[in-house]
N, C-alpha and C. Protein backbone atom coordinates (compact mmCIF):
# COMPACT_ATOMS: atom_id res chain seq x y z
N UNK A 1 74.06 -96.49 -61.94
CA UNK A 1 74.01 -95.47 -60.91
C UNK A 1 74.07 -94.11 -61.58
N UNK A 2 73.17 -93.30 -61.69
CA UNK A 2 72.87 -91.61 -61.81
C UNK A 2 73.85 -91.06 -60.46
N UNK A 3 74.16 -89.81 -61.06
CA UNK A 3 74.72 -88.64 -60.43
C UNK A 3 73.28 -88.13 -59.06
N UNK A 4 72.26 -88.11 -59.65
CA UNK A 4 70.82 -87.83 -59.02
C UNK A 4 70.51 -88.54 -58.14
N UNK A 5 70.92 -89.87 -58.29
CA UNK A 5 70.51 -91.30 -57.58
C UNK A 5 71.61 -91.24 -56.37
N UNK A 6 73.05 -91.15 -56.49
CA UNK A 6 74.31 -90.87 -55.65
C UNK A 6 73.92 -89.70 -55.14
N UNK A 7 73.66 -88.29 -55.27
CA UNK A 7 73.29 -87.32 -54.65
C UNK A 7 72.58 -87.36 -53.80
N UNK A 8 71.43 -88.19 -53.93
CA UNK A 8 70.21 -88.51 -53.05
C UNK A 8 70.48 -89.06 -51.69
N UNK A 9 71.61 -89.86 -51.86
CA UNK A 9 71.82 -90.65 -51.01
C UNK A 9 72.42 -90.35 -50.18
N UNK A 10 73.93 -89.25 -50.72
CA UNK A 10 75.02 -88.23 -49.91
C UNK A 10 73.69 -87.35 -48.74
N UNK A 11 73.10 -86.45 -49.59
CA UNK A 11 71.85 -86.06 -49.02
C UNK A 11 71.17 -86.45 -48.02
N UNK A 12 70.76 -87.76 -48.14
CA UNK A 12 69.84 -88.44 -47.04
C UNK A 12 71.15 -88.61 -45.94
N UNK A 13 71.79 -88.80 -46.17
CA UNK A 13 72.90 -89.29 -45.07
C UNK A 13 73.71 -87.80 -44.12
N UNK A 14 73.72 -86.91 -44.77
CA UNK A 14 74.69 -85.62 -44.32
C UNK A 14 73.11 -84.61 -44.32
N UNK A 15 71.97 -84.68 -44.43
CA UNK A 15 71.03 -83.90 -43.74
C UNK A 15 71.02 -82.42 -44.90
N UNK A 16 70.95 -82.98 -46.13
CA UNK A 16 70.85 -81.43 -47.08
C UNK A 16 69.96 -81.53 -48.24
N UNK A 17 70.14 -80.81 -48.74
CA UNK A 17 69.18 -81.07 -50.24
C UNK A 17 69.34 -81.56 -51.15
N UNK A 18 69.23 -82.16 -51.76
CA UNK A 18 70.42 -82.74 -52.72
C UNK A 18 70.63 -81.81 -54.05
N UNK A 19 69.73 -81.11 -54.07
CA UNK A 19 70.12 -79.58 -55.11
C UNK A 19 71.11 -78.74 -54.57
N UNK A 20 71.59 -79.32 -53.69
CA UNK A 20 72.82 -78.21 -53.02
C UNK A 20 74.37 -79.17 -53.50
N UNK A 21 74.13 -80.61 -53.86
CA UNK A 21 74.88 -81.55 -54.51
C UNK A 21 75.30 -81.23 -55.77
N UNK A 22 76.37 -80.90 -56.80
CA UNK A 22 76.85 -80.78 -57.65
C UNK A 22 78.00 -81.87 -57.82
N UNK A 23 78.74 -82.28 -59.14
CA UNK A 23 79.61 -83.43 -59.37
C UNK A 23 80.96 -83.01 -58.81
N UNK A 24 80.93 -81.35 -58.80
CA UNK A 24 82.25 -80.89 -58.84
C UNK A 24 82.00 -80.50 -56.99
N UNK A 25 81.09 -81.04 -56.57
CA UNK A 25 81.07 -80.84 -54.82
C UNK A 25 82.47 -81.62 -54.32
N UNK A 26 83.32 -81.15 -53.37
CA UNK A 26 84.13 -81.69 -52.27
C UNK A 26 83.94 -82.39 -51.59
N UNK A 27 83.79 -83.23 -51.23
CA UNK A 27 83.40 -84.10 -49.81
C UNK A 27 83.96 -82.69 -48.71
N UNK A 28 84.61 -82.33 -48.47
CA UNK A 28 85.06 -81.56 -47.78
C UNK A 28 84.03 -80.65 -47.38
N UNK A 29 83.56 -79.83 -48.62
CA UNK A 29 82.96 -78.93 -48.65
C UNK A 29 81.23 -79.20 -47.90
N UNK A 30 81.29 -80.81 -47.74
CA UNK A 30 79.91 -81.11 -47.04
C UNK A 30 80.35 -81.62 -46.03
N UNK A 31 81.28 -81.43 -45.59
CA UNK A 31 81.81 -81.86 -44.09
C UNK A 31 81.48 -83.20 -44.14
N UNK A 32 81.54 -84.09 -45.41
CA UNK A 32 81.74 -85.70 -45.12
C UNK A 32 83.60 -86.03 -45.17
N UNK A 33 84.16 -86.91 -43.88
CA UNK A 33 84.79 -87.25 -43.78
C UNK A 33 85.16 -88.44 -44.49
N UNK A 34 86.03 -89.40 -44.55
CA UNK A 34 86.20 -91.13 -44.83
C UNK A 34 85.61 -92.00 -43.84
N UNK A 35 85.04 -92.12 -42.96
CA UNK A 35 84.02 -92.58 -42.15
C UNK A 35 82.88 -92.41 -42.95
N UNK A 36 82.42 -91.56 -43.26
CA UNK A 36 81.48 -90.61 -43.67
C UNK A 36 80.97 -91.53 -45.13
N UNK A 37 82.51 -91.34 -45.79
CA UNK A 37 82.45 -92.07 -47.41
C UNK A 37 82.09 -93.47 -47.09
N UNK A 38 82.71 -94.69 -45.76
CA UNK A 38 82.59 -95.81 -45.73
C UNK A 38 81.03 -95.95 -45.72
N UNK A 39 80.25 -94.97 -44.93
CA UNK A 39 78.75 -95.56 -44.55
C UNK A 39 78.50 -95.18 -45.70
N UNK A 40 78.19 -94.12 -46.58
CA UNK A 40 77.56 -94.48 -47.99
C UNK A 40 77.77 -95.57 -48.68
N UNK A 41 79.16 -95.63 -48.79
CA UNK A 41 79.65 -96.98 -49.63
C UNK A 41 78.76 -97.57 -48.50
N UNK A 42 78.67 -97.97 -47.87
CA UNK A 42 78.07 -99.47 -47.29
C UNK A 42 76.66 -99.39 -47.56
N UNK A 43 76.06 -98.60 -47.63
CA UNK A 43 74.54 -98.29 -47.79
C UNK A 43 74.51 -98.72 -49.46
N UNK A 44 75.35 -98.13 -50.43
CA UNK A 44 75.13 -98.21 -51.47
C UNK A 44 75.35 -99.74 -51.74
N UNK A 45 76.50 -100.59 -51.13
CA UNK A 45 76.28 -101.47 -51.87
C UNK A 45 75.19 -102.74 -50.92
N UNK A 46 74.25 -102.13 -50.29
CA UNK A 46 73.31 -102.89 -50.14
C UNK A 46 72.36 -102.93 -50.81
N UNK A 47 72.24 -101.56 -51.32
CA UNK A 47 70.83 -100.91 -52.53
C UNK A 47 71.85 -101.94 -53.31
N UNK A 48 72.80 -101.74 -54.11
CA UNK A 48 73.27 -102.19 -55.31
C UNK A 48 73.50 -103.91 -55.63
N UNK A 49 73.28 -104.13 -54.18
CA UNK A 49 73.76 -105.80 -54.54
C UNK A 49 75.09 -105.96 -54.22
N UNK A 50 76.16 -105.35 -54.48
CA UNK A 50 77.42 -105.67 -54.75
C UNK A 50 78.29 -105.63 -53.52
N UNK A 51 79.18 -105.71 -53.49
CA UNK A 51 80.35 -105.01 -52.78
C UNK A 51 81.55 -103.85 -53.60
N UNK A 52 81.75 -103.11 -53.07
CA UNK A 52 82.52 -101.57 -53.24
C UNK A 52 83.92 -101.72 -53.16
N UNK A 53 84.85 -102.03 -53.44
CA UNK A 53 85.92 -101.88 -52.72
C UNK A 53 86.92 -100.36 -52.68
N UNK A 54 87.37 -99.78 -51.48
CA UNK A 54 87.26 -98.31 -51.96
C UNK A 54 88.85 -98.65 -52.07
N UNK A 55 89.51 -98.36 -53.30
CA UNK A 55 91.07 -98.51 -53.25
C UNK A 55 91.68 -97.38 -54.37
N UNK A 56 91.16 -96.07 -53.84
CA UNK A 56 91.35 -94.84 -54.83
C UNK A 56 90.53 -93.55 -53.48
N UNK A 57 91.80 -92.78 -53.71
CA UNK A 57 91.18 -91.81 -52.90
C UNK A 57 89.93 -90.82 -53.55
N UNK A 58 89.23 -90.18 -53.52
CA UNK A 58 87.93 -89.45 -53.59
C UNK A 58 87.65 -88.38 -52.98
N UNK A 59 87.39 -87.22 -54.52
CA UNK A 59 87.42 -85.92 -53.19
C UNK A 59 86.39 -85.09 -53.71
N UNK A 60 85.68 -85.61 -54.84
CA UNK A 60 84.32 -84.89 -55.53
C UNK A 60 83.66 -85.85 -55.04
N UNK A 61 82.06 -85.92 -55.42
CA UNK A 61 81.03 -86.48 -55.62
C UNK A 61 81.22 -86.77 -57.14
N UNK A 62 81.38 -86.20 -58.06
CA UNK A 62 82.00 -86.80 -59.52
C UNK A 62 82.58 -88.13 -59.10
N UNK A 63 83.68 -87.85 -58.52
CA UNK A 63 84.66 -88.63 -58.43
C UNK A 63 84.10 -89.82 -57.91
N UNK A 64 83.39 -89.65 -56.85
CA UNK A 64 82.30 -91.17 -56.21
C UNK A 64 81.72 -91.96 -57.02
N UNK A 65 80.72 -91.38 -58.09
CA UNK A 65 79.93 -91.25 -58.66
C UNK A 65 81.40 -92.08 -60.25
N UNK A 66 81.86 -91.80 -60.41
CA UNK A 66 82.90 -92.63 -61.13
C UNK A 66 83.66 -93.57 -61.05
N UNK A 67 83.67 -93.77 -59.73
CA UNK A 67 84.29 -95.05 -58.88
C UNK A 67 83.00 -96.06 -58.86
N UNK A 68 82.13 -95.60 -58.19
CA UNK A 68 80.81 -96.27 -58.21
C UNK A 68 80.44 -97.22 -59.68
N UNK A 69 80.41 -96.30 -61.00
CA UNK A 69 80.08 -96.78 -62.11
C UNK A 69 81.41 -97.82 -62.92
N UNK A 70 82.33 -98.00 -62.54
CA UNK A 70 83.45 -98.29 -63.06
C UNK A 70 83.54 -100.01 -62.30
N UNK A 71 82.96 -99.54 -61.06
CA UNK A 71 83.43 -100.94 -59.90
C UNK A 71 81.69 -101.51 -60.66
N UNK A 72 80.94 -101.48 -60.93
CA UNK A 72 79.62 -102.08 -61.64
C UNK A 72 80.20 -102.52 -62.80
N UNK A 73 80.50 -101.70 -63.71
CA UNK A 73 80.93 -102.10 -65.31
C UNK A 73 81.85 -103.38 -64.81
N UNK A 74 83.02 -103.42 -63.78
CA UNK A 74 83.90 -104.57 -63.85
C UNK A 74 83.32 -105.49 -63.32
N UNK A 75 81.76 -105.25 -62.57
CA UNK A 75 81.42 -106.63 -61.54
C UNK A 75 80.57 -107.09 -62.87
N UNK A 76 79.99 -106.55 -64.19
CA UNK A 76 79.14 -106.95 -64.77
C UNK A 76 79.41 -107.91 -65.83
């Protein structure tokens, strides 16, 4: 999973550009809630194959984007 590839997706889902996406973005700051975080996670792990389990709070897109790659490395 790319930072570009996760951006895309925040993007498609919250209605922005994804050049307006940076690592050091807030969830806050895009008015995505934890509702918000569950439907990506759920979207993502249909693209991905996997299942997500979210058991760490998250408050960048970095931070997603590191949870994301970490929960792959352990499913692999």
């Amino acid at each position: 999973m790319t930072f570009e590839t996760l951006a895309e997706r925040i993007a498609e889902h919250i209605g922005v550009d994804a050049a307006e996406i940076k690592e050091e973005t807030a969830f806050a700051d895009l008015g995505i809630d934890s509702l918000d975080t569950v439907e990506i996670m759920m979207d993502l792990e249909d693209e991905l194959g996997t299942q997500l389990v979210l058991d760490e709070k998250l408050e960048t897109v970095g931070d997603f984007l590191k949870f994301v790659q970490k929960k792959l490395e352990q499913q692999a």
